[in-house]
Protein backbone atom coordinates (compact mmCIF):
# COMPACT_ATOMS: atom_id res chain seq x y z
CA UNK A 1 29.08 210.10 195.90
CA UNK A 2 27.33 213.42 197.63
CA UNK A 3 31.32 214.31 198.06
CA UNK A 4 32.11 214.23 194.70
CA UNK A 5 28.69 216.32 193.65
CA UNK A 6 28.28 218.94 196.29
CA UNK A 7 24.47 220.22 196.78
CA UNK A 8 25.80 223.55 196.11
CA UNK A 9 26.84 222.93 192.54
CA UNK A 10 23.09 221.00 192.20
CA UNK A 11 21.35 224.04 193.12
CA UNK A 12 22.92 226.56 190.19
CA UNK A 13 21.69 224.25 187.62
CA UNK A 14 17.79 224.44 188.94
CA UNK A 15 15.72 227.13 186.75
CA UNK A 16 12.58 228.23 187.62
CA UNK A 17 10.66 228.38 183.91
CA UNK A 18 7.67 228.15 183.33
CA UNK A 19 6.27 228.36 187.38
CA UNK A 20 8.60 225.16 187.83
CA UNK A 21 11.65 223.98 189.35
CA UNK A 22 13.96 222.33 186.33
CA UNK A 23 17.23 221.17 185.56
CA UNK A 24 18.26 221.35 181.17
CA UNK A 25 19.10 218.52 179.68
CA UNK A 26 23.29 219.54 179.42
CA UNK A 27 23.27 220.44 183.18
CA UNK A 28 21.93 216.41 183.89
CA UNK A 29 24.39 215.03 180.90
CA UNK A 30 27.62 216.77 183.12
CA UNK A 31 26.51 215.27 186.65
CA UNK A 32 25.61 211.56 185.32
CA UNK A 33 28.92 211.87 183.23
CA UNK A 34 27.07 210.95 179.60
CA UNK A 35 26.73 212.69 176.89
CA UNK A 36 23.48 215.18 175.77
CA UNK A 37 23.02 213.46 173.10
CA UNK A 38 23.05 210.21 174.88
CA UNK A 39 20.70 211.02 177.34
CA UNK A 40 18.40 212.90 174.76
CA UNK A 41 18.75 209.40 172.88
CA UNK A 42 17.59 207.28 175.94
CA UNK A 43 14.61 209.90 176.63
CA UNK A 44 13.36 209.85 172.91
CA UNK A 45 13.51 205.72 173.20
CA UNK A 46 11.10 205.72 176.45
CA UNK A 47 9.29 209.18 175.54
CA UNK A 48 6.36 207.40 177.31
CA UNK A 49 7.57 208.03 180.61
CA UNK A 50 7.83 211.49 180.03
CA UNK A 51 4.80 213.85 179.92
CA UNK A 52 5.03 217.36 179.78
CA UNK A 53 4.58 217.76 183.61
CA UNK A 54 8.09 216.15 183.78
CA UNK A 55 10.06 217.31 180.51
CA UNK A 56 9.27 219.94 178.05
CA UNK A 57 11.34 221.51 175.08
CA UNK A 58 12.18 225.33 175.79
CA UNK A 59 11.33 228.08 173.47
CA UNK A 60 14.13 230.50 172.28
CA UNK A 61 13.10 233.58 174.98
CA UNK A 62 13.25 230.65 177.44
CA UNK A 63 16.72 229.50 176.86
CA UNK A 64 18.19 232.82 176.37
CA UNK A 65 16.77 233.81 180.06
CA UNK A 66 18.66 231.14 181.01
CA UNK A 67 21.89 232.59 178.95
CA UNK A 68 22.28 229.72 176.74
CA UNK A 69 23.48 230.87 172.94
CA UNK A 70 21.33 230.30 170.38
CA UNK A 71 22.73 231.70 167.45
CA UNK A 72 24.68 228.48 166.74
CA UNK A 73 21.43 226.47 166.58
CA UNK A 74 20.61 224.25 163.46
CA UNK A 75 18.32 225.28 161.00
CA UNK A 76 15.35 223.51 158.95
CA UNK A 77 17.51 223.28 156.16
CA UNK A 78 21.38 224.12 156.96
CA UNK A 79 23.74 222.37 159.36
CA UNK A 80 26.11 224.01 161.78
CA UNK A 81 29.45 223.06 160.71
CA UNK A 82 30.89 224.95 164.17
CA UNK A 83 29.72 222.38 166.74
CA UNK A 84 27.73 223.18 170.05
CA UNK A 85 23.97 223.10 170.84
CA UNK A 86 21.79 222.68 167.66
CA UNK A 87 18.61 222.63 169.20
CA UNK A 88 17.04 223.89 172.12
CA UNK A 89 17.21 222.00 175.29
CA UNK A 90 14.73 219.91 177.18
CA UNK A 91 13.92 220.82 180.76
CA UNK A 92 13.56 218.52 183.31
CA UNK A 93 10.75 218.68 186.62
CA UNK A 94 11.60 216.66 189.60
CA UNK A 95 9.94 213.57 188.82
CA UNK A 96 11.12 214.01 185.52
CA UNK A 97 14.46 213.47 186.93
CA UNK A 98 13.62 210.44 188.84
CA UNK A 99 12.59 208.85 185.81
CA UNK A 100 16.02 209.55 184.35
CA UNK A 101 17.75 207.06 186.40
CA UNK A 102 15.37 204.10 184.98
CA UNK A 103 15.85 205.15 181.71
CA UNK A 104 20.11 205.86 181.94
CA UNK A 105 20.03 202.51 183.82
CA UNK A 106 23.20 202.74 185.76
CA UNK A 107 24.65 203.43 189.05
CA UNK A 108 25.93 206.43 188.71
CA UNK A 109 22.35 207.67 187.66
CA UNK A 110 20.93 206.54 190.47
CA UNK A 111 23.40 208.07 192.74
CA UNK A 112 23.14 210.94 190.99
CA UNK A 113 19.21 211.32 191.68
CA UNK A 114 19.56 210.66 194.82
CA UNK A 115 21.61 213.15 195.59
CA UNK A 116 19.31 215.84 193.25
CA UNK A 117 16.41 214.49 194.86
CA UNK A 118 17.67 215.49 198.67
CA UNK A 119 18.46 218.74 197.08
CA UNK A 120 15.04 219.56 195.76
CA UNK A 121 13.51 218.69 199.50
CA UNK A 122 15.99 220.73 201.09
CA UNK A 123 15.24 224.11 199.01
CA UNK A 124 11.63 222.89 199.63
CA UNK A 125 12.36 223.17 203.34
CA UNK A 126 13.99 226.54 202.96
CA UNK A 127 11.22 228.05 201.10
CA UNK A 128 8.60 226.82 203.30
CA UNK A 129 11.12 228.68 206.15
CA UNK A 130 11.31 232.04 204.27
CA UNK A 131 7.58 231.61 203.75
CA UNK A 132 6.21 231.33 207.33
CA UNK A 133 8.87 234.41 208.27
CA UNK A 134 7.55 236.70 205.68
CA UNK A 135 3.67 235.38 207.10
CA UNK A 136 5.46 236.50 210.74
CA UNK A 137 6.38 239.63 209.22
CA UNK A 138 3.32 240.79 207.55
CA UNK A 139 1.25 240.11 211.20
CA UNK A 140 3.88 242.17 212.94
CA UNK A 141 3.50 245.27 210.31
CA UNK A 142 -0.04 244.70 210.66
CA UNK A 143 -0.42 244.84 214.58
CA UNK A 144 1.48 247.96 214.76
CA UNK A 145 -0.01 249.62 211.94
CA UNK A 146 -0.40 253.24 212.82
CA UNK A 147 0.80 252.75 216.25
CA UNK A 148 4.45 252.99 216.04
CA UNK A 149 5.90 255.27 218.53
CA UNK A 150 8.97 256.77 218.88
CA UNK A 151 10.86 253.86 217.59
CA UNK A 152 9.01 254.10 213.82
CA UNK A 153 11.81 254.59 212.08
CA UNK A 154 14.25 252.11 213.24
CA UNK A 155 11.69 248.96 213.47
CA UNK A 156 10.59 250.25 209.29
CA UNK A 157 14.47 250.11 208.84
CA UNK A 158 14.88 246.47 210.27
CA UNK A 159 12.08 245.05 208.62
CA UNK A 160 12.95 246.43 205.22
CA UNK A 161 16.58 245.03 205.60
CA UNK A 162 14.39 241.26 206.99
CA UNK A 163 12.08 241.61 203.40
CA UNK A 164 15.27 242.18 201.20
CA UNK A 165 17.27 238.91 202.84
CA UNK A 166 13.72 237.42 202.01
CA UNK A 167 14.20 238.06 198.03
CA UNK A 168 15.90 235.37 196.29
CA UNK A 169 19.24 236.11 195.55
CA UNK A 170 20.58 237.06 191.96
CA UNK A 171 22.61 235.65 189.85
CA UNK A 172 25.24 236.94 187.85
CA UNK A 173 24.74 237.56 184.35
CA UNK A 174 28.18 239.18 183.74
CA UNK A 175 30.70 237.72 181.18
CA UNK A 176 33.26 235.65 182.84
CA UNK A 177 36.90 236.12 181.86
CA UNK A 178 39.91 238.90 181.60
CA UNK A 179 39.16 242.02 179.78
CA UNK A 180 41.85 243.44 176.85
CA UNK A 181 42.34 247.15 177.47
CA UNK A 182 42.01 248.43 173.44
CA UNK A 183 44.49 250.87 172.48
């Protein structure tokens, strides 16, 4: 199963909103292979099992930091005769997750956690990492604050390359796809 779902691919769908680690609703729908609306179904069945420490609905500014398109959504009192997302999606914490596969209640749900679950420990592990080198770092500037020496400028060089590799990396916002040169 982890060969058919690399980790990789797991880790572009976590957002950090709201001062939390989350996967959306469509992002779990592709990797358990069911439909959105499906899964929203089975979560609005057993909405008892999820508080808002494990799902909560995302506000417009939310979901268009995360790039998803709004303008098709429904309104109060037309319908979208175009298709796509109608309403704004639900973000799901980590144990929000792991209640997912009770409430999909099949294998491939499970395996699927399982797999999400490993995920979330192993960026755990790598922040905690990036953490205690950044504490190392800050001691080091400290105990040779002021008393640099001739070699000042090339230790300030390496440990402003060290803090950028530190930063989180990016990602992409540009438009994917050919551009049409316009005559």
């Amino acid at each position: 199963m982890s060969d058919l779902i690399p980790s990789e691919r797991i880790e572009d769908k976590i957002y950090l909103i709201r001062g939390q680690k989350v996967i959306l609703d469509y992002d779990l729908a592709s990797l358990y292979k069911v439909r959105t609306k499906h899964l929203k179904r089975q979560v609005k069945r057993n909405l008892t099992r999820f508080p808002e420490d494990f799902m909560f609905q995302l506000t417009t500014e939310e979901a268009l930091r995360c790039q998803i398109g709004t303008s098709n959504l429904k309104s109060q009192i037309a319908t979208s005769s175009r298709g796509g997302r109608r309403y704004l999606p639900f973000a799901f914490t980590e144990p929000g997750i792991a209640m997912l596969s009770s409430v999909l209640n099949s294998e491939r749900a499970v395996q699927v956690n399982i797999i999400i679950m490993r995920t979330f420990i192993r960026l755990r592990k790598i922040l905690a990492t990036h953490k205690e080198l950044a504490d190392k770092l800050k001691e080091l500037e400290s105990k040779f604050n002021g008393r640099w020496g001739k070699h000042e400028i090339e230790i300030q060089g390496i440990l402003k390359i060290i803090r950028k590799l530190l930063q989180p990396p990016r990602r992409k916002t540009g438009k994917i796809g050919f551009l049409r040169d316009r005559d």
